[in-house]
N, C-alpha and C. Protein backbone atom coordinates (compact mmCIF):
# COMPACT_ATOMS: atom_id res chain seq x y z
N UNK A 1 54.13 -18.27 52.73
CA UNK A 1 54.06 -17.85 54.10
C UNK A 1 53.74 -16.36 54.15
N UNK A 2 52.99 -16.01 54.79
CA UNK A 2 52.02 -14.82 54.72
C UNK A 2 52.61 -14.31 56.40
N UNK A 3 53.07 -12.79 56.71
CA UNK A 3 53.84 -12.23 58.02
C UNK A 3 52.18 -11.59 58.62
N UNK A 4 52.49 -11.10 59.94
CA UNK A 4 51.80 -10.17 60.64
C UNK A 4 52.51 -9.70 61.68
N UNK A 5 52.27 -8.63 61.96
CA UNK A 5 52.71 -8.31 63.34
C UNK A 5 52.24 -9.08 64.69
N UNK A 6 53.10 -9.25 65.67
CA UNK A 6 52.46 -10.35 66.93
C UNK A 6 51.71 -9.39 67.89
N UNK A 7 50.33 -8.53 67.25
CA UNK A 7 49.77 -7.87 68.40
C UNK A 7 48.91 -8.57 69.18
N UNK A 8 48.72 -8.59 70.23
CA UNK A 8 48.63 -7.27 71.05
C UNK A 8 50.12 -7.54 71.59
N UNK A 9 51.09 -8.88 71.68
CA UNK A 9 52.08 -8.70 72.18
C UNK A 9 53.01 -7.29 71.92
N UNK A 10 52.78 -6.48 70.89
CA UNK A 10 54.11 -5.46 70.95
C UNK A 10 53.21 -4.50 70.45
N UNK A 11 53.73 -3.27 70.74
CA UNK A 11 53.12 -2.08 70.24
C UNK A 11 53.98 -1.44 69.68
N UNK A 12 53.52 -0.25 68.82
CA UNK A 12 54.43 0.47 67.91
C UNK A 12 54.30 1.33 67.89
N UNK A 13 55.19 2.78 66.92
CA UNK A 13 54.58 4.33 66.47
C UNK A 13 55.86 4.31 65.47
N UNK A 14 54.83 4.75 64.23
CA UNK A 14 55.86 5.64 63.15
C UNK A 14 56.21 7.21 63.06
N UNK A 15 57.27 7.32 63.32
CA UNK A 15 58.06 8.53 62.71
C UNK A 15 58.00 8.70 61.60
N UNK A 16 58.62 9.68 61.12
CA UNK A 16 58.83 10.49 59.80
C UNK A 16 59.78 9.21 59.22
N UNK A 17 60.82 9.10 59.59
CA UNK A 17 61.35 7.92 59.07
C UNK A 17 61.80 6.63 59.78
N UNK A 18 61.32 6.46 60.53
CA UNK A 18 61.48 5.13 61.67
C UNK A 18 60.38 4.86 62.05
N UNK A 19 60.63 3.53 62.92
CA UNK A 19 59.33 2.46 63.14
C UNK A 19 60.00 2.10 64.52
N UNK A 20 59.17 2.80 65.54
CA UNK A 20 60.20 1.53 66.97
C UNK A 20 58.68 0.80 67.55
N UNK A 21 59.41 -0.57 67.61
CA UNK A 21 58.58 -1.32 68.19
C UNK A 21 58.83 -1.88 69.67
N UNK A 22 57.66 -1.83 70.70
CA UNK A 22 58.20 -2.73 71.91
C UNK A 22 57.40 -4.16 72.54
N UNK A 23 58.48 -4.76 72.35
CA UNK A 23 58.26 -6.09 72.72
C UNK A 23 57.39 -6.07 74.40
N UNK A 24 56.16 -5.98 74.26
CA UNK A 24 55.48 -6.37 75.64
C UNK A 24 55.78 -7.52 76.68
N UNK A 25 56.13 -8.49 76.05
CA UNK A 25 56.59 -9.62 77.10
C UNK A 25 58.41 -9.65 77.45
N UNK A 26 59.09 -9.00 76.41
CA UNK A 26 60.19 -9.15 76.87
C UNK A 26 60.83 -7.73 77.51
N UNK A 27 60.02 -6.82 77.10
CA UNK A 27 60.43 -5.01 77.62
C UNK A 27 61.49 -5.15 76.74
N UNK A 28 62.16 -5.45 75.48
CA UNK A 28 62.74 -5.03 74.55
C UNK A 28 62.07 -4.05 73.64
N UNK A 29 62.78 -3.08 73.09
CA UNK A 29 62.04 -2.34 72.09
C UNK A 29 63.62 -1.62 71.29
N UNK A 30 62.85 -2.02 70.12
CA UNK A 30 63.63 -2.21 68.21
C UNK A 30 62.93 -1.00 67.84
N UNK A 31 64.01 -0.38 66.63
CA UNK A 31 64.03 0.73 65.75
C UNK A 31 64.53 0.00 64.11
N UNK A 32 63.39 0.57 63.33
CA UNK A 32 63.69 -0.04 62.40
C UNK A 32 63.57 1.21 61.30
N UNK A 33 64.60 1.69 60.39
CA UNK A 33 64.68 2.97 59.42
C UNK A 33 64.89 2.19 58.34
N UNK A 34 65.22 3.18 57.24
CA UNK A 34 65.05 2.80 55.61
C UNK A 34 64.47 1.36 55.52
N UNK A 35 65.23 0.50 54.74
CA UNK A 35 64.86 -0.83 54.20
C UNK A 35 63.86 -1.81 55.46
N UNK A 36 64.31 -1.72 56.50
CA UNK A 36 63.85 -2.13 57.34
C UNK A 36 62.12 -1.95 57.82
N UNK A 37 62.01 -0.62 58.32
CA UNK A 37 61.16 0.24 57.99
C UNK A 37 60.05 -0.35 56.55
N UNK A 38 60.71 -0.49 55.44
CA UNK A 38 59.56 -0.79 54.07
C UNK A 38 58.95 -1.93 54.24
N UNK A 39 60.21 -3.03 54.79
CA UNK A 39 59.88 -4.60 54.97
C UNK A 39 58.66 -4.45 56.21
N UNK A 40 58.50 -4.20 57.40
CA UNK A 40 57.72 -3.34 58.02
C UNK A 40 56.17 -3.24 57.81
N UNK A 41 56.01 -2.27 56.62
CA UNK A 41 55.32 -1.58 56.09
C UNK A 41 54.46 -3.09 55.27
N UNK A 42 55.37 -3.23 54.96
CA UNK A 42 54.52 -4.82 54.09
C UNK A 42 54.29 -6.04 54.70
N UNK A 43 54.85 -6.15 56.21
CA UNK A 43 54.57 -6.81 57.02
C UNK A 43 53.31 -7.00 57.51
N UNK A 44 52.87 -5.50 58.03
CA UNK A 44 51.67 -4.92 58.67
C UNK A 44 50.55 -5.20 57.74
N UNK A 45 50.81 -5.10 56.53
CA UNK A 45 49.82 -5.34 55.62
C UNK A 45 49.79 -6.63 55.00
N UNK A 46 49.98 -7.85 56.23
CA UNK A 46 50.37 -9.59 55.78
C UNK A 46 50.59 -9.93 54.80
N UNK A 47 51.64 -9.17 54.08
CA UNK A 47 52.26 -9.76 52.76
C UNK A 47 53.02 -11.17 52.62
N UNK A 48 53.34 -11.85 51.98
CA UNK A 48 54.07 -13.18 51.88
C UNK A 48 55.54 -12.70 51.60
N UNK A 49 56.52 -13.67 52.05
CA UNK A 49 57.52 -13.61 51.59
C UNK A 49 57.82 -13.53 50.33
N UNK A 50 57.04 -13.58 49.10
CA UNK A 50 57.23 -13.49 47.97
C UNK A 50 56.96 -12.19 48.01
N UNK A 51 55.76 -11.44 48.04
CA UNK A 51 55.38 -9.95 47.38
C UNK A 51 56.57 -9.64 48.29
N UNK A 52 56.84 -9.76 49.87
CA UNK A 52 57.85 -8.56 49.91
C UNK A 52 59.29 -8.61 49.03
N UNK A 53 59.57 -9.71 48.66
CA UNK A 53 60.70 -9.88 48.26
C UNK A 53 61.03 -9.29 46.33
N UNK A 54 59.73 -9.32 45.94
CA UNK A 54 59.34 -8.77 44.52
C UNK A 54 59.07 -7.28 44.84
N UNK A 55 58.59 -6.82 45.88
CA UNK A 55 58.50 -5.51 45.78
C UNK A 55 59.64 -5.08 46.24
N UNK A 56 60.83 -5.54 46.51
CA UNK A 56 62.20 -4.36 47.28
C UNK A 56 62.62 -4.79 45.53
N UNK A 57 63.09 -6.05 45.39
CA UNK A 57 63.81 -5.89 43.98
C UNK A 57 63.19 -5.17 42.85
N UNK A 58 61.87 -5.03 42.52
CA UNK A 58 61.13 -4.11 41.61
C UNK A 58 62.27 -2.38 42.20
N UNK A 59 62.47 -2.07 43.56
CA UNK A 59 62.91 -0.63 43.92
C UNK A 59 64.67 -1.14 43.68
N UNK A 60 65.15 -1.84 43.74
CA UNK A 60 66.54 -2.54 44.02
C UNK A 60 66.85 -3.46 42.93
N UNK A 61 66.93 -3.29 41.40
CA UNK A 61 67.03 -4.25 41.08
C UNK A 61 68.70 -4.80 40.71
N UNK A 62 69.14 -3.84 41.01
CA UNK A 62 70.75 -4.20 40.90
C UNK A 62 71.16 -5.22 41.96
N UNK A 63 70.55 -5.24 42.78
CA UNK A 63 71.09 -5.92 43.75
C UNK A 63 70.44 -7.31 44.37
N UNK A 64 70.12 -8.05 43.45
CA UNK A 64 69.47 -9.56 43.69
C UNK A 64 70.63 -10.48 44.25
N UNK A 65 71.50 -10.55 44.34
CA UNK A 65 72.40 -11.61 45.00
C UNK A 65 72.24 -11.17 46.16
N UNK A 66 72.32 -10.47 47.36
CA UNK A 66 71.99 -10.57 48.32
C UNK A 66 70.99 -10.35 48.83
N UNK A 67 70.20 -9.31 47.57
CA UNK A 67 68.77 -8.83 48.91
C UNK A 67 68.15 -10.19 49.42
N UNK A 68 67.21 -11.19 48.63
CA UNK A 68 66.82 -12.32 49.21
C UNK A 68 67.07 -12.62 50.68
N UNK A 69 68.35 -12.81 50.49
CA UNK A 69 69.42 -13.31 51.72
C UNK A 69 68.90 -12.27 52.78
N UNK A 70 69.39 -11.68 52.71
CA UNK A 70 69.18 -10.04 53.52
C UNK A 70 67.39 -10.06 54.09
N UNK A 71 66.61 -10.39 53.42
CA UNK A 71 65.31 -10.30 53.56
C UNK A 71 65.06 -10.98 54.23
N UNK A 72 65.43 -12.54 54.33
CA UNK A 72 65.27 -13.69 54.71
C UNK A 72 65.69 -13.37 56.23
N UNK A 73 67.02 -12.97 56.08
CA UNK A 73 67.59 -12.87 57.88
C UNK A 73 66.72 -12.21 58.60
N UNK A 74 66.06 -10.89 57.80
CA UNK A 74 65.78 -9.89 58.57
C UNK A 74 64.46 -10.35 59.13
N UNK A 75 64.04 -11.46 58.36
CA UNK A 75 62.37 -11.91 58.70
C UNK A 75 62.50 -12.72 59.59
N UNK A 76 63.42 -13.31 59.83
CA UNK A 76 63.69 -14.57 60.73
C UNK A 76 63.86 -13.76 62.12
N UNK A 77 65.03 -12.61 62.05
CA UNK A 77 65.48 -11.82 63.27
C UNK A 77 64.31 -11.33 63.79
N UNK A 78 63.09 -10.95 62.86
CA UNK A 78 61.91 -10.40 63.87
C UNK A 78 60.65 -11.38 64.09
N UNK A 79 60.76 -12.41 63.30
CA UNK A 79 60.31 -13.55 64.13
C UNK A 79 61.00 -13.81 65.94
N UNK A 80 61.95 -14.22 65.66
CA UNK A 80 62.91 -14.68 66.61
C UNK A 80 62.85 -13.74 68.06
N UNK A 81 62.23 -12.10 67.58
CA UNK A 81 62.48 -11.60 68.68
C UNK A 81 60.31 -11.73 69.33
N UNK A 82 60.11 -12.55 68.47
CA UNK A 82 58.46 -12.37 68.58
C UNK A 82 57.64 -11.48 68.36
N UNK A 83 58.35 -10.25 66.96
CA UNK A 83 57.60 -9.14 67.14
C UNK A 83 56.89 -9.46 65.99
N UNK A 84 56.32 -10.50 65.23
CA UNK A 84 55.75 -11.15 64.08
C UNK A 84 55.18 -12.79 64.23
N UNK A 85 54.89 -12.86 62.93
CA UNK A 85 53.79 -14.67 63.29
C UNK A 85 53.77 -14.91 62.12
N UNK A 86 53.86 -15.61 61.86
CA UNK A 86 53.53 -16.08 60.05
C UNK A 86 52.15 -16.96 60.01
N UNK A 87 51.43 -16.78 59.07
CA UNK A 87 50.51 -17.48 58.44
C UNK A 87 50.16 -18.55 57.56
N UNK A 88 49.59 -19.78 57.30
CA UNK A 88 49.35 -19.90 55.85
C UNK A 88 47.89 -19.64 55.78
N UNK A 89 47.80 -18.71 54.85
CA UNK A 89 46.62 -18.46 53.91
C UNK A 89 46.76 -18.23 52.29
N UNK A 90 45.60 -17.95 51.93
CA UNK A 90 45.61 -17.87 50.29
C UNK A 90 45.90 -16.20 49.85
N UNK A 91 46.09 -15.65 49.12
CA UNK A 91 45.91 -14.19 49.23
C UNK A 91 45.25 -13.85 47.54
N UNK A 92 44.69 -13.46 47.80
CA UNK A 92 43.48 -12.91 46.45
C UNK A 92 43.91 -11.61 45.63
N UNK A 93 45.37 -11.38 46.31
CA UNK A 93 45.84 -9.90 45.22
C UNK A 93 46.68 -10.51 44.11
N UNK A 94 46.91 -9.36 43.32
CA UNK A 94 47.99 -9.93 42.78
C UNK A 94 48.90 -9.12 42.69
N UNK A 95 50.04 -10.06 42.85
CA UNK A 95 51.20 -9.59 43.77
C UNK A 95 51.81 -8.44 42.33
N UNK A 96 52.12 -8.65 41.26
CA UNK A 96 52.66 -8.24 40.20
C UNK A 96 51.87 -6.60 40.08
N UNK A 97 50.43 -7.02 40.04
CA UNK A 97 49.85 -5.58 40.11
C UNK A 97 50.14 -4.51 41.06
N UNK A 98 50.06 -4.92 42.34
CA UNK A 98 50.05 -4.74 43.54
C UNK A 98 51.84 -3.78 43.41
N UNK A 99 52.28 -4.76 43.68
CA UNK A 99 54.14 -4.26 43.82
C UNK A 99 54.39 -2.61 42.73
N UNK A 100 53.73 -3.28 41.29
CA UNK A 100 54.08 -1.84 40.36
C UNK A 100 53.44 -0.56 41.02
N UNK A 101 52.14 -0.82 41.64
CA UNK A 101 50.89 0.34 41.74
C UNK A 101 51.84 0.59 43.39
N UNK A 102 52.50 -0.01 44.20
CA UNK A 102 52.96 0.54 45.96
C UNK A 102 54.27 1.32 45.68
N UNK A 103 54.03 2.37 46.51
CA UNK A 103 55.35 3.12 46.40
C UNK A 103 55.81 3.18 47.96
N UNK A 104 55.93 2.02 48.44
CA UNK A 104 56.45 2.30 49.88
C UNK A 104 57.74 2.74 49.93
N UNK A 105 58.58 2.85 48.88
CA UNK A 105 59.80 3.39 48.99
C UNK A 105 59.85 4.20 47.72
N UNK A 106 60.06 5.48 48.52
CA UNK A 106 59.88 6.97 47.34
C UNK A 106 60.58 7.07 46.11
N UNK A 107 59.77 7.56 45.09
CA UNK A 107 60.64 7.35 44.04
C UNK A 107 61.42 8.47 43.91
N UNK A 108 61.66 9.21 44.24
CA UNK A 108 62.30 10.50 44.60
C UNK A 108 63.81 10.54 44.86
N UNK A 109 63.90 9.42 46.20
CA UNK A 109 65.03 9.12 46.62
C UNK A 109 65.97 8.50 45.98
N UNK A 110 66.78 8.98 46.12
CA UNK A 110 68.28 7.69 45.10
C UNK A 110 67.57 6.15 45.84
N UNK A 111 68.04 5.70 44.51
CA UNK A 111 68.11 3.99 45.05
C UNK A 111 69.47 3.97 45.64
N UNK A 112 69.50 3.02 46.64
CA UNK A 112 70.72 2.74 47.35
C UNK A 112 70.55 2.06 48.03
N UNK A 113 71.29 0.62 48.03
CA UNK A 113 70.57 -0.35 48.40
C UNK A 113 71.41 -0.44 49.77
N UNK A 114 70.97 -0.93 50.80
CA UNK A 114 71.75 -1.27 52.36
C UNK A 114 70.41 -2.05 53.01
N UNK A 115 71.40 -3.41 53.63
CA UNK A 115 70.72 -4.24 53.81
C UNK A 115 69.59 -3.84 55.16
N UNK A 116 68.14 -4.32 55.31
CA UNK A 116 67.14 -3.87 56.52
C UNK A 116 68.26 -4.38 57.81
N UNK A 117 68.22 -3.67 58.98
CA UNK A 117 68.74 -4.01 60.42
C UNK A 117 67.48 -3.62 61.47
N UNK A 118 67.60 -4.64 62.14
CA UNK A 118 66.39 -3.88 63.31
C UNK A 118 67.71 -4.57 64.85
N UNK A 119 67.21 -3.04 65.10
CA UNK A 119 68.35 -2.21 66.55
C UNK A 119 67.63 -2.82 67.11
N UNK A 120 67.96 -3.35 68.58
CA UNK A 120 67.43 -3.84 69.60
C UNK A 120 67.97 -3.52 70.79
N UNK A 121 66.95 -3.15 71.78
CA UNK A 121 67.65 -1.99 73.01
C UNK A 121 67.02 -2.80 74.04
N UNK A 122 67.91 -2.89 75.06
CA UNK A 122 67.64 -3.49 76.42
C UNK A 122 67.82 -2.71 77.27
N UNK A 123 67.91 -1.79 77.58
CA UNK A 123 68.40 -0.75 78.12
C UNK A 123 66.91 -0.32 79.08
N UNK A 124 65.66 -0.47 78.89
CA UNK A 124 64.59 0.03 79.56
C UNK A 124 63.76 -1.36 79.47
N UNK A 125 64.27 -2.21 79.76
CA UNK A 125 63.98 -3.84 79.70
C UNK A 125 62.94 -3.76 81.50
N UNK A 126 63.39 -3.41 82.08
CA UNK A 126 63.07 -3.43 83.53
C UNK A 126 61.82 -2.59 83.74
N UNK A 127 62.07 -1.32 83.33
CA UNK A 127 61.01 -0.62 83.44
C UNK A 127 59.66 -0.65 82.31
N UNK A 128 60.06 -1.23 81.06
CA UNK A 128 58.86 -2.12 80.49
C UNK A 128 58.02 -2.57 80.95
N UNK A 129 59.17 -3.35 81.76
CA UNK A 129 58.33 -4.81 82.21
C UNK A 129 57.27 -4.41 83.12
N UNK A 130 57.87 -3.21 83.93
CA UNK A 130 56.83 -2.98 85.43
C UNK A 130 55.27 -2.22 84.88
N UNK A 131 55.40 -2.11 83.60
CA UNK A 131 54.55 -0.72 83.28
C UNK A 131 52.87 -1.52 83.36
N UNK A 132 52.17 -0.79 83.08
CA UNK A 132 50.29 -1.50 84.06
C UNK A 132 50.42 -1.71 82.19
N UNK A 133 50.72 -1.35 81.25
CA UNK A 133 50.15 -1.66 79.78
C UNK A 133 50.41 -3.39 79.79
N UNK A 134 50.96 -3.64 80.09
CA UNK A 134 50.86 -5.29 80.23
C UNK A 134 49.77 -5.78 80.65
N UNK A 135 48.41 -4.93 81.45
CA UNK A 135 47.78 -5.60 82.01
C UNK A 135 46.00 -5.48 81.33
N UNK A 136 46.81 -5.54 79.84
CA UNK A 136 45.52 -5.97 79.00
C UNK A 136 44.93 -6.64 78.47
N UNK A 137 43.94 -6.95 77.93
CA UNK A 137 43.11 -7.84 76.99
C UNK A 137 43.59 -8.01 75.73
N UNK A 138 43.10 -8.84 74.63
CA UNK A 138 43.26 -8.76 73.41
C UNK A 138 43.08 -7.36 72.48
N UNK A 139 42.25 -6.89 73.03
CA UNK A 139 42.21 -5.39 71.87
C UNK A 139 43.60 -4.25 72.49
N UNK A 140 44.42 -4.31 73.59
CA UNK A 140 45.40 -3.54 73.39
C UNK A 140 45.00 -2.78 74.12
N UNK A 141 45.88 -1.74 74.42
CA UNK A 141 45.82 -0.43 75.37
C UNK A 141 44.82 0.29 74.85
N UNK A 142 43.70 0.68 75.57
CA UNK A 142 43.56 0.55 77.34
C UNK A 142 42.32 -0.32 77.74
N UNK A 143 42.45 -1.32 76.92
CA UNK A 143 41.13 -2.04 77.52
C UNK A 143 41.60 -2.83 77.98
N UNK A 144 41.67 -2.57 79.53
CA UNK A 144 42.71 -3.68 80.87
C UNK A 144 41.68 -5.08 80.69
N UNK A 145 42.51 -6.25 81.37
CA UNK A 145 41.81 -7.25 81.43
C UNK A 145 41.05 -7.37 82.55
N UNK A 146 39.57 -8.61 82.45
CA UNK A 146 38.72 -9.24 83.50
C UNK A 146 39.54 -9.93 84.21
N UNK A 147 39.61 -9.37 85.66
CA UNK A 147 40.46 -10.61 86.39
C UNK A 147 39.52 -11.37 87.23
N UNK A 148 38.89 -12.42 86.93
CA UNK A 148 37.88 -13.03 87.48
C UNK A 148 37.68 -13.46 88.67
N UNK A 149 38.89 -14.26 88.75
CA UNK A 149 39.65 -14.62 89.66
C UNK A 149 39.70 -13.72 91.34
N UNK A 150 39.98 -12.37 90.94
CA UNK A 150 39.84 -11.29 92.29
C UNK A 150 38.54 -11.00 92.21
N UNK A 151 37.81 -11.10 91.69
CA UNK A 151 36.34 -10.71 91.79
C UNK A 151 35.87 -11.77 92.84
N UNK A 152 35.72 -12.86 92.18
CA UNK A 152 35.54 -14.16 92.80
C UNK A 152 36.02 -13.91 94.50
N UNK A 153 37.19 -13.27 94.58
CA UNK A 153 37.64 -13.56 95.83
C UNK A 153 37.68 -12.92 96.69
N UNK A 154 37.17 -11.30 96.31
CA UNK A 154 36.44 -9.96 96.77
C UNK A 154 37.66 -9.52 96.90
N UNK A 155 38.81 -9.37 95.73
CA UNK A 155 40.05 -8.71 95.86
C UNK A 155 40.05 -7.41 95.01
C-alpha cells in the first residue's frame, strides 16, 4: 500500500520543525512535529507502508516492538481524518537503497524515539469553512472553479 496526501482536499506549509495541515472539507487543521513530521515527509513522496516503516527503524532501531504499532495508528489516524489516500501501485525504487542514502531525520540529533501524534484543532472549524479557498478546481489555490451552471443562468 503506497500513501499520498488527499490534495487538493487539504493544504499545507512547513516550518522549521512542523508540518500543519488543513483539512478543506472539514475546516480542521493538524500539526504534526518530530516523528510525525518524518512519516509526513515520506508520505508526500508516496512511499509504502513498508519503506516508511524500514526507514524510521534504520533511525530507531532500538525500538521495534512498538514503532510498527505506532506507525500503523498514526497512518490510519490520518487516513481517518482524510488528510491522505492510499494506493496500489508498483514502485521501481529500491526501498533498501533508498532508506540508507534519505536522511529525513538528522543525523546530528540524539536518537530518541517518541511515538508520531498529529494534534487536531477545531477551534477555527467555522471560519475554514466560510473561507472562498474552498471554491476551487483540481489544481488548488487560486485557480477558482467553472461554475457553469451560473453562466448558463446569467448569474
Amino acid at each position: 500500500m503506497y500513501y499520498k496526501p488527499n490534495k487538493p482536499k487539504i493544504i499545507l506549509e512547513s516550518f522549521e520543525d512542523e508540518i500543519v495541515i488543513i483539512n478543506l472539507e472539514s475546516g480542521n487543521y493538524y500539526s504534526l512535529e518530530k516523528l510525525g513530521a518524518v512519516v509526513w515527509g515520506l508520505i508526500e513522496k508516496g512511499k509504502s507502508f513498508n519503506y516508511i516503516l524500514n526507514h524510521i527503524k534504520s533511525k530507531y532501531p532500538q525500538n521495534h516492538v512498538n514503532l510498527e504499532n505506532d506507525i500503523q495508528k498514526f497512518i490510519a489516524e490520518l487516513d481517518k481524518e482524510g488528510l491522505i489516500h492510499s494506493e496500489e501501485k508498483e514502485s521501481s525504487l529500491n526501498i533498501d537503497d533508498e532508506v540508507n542514502g534519505n536522511t529525513l531525520i538528522p543525523e546530528n540529533k540524539p536518537v530518541e524515539y517518541t511515538s508520531p501524534i498529529l494534534n487536531r484543532y477545531t477551534d477555527m472549524q467555522d471560519l475554514l469553512l466560510l473561507d472562498p479557498i474552498h471554491e476551487v478546481d483540481e489544481k488548488g489555490w487560486p485557480a477558482r472553479k467553472t461554475d457553469h451552471t451560473n453562466r448558463e443562468q446569467g448569474m
